[in-house]
PDB file of N, CA and C in Angstrom:
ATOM      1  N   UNK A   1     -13.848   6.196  15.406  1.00  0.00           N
ATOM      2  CA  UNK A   1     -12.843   5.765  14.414  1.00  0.00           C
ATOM      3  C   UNK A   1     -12.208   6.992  13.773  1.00  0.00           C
ATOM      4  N   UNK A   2     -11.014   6.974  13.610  1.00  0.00           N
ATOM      5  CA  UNK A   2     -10.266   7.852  12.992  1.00  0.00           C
ATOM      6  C   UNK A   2     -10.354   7.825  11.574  1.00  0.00           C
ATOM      7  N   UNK A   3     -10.664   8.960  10.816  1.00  0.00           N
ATOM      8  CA  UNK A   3     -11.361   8.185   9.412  1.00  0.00           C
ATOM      9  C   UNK A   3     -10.069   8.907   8.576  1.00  0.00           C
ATOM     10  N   UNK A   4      -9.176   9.947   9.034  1.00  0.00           N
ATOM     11  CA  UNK A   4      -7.702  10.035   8.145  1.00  0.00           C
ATOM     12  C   UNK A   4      -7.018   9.634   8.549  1.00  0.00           C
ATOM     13  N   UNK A   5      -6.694   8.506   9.461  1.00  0.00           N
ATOM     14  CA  UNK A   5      -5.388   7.850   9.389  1.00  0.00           C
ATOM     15  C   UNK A   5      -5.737   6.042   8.653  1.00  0.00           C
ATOM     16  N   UNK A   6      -7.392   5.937   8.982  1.00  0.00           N
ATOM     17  CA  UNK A   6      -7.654   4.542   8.057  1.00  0.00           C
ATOM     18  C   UNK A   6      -7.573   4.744   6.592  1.00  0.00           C
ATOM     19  N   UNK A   7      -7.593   6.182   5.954  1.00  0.00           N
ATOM     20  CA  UNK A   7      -7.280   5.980   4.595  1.00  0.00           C
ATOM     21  C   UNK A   7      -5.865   6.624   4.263  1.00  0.00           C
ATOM     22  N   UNK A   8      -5.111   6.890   5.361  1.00  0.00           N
ATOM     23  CA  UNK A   8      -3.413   7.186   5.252  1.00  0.00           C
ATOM     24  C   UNK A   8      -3.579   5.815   5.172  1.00  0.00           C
ATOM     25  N   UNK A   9      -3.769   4.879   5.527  1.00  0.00           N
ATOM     26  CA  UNK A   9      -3.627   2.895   6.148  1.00  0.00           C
ATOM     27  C   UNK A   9      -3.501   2.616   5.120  1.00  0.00           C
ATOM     28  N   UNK A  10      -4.447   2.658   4.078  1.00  0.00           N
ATOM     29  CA  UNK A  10      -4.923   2.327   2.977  1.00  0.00           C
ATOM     30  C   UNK A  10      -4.200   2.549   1.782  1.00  0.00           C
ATOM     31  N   UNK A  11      -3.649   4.379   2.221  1.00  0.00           N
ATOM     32  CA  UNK A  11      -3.156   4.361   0.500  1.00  0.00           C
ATOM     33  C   UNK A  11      -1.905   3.342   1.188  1.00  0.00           C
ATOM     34  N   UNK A  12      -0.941   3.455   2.563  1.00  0.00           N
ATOM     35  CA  UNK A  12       0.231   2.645   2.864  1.00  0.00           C
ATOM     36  C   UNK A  12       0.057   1.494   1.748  1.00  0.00           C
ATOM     37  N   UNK A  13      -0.755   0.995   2.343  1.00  0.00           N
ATOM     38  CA  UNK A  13      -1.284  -0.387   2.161  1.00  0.00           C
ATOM     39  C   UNK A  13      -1.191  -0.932   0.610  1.00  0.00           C
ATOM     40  N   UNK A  14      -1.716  -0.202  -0.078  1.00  0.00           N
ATOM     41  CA  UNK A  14      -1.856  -0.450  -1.518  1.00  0.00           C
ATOM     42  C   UNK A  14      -0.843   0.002  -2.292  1.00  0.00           C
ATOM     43  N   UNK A  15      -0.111   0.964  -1.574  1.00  0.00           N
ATOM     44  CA  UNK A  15       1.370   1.595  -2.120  1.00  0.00           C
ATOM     45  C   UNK A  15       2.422   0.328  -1.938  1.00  0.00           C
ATOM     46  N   UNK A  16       2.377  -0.364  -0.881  1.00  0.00           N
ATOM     47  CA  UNK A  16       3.241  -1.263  -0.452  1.00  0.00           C
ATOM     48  C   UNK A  16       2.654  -2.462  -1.117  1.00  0.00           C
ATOM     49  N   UNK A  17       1.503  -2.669  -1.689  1.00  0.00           N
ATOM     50  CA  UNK A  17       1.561  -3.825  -2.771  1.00  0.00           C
ATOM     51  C   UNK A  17       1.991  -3.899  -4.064  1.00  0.00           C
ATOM     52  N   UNK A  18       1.862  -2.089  -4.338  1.00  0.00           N
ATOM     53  CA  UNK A  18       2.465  -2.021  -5.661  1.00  0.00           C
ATOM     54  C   UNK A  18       3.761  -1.931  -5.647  1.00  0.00           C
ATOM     55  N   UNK A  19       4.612  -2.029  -4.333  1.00  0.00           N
ATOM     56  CA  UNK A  19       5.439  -1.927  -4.444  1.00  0.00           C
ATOM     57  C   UNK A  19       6.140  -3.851  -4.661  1.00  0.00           C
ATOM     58  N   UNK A  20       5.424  -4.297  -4.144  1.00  0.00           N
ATOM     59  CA  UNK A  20       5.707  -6.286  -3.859  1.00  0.00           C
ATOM     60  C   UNK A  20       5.387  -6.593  -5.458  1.00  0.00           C
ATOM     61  N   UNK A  21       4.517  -5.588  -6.068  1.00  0.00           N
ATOM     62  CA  UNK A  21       4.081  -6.514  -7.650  1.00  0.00           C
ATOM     63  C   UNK A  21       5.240  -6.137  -8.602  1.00  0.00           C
ATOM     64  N   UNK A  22       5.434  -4.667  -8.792  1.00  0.00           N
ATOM     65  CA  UNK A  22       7.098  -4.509  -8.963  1.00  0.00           C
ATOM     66  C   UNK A  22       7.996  -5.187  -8.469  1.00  0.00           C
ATOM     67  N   UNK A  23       8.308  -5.597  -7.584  1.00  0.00           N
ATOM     68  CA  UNK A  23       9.471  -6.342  -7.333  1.00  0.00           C
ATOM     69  C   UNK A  23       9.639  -8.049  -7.715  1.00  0.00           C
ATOM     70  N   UNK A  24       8.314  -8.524  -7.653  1.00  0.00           N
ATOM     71  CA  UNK A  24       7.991  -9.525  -8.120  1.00  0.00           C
ATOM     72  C   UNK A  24       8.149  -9.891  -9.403  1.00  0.00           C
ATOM     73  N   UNK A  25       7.633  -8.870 -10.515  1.00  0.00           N
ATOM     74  CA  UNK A  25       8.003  -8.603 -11.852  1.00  0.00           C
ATOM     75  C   UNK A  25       9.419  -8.510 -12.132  1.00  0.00           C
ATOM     76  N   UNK A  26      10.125  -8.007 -11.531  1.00  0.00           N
ATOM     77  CA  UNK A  26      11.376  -8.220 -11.583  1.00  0.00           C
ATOM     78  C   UNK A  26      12.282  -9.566 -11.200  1.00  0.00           C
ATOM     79  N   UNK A  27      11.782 -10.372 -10.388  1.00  0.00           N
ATOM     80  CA  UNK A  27      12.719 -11.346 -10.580  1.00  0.00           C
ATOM     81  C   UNK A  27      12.497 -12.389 -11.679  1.00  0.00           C
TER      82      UNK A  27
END
């Protein structure tokens, strides 16, 4: 297992939810 690209995955991952809860807050 590649263990720096599963936690590159991860921060993606959680960056791109904070990005959906911001946007959500906004409408």
């Amino acid at each position: 297992m590649d263990v720096p690209k599963l936690k590159a995955f991860k921060r993606v991952r959680s960056a791109s939810e904070v990005d959906n809860f911001l946007w959500a807050m906004e409408q």
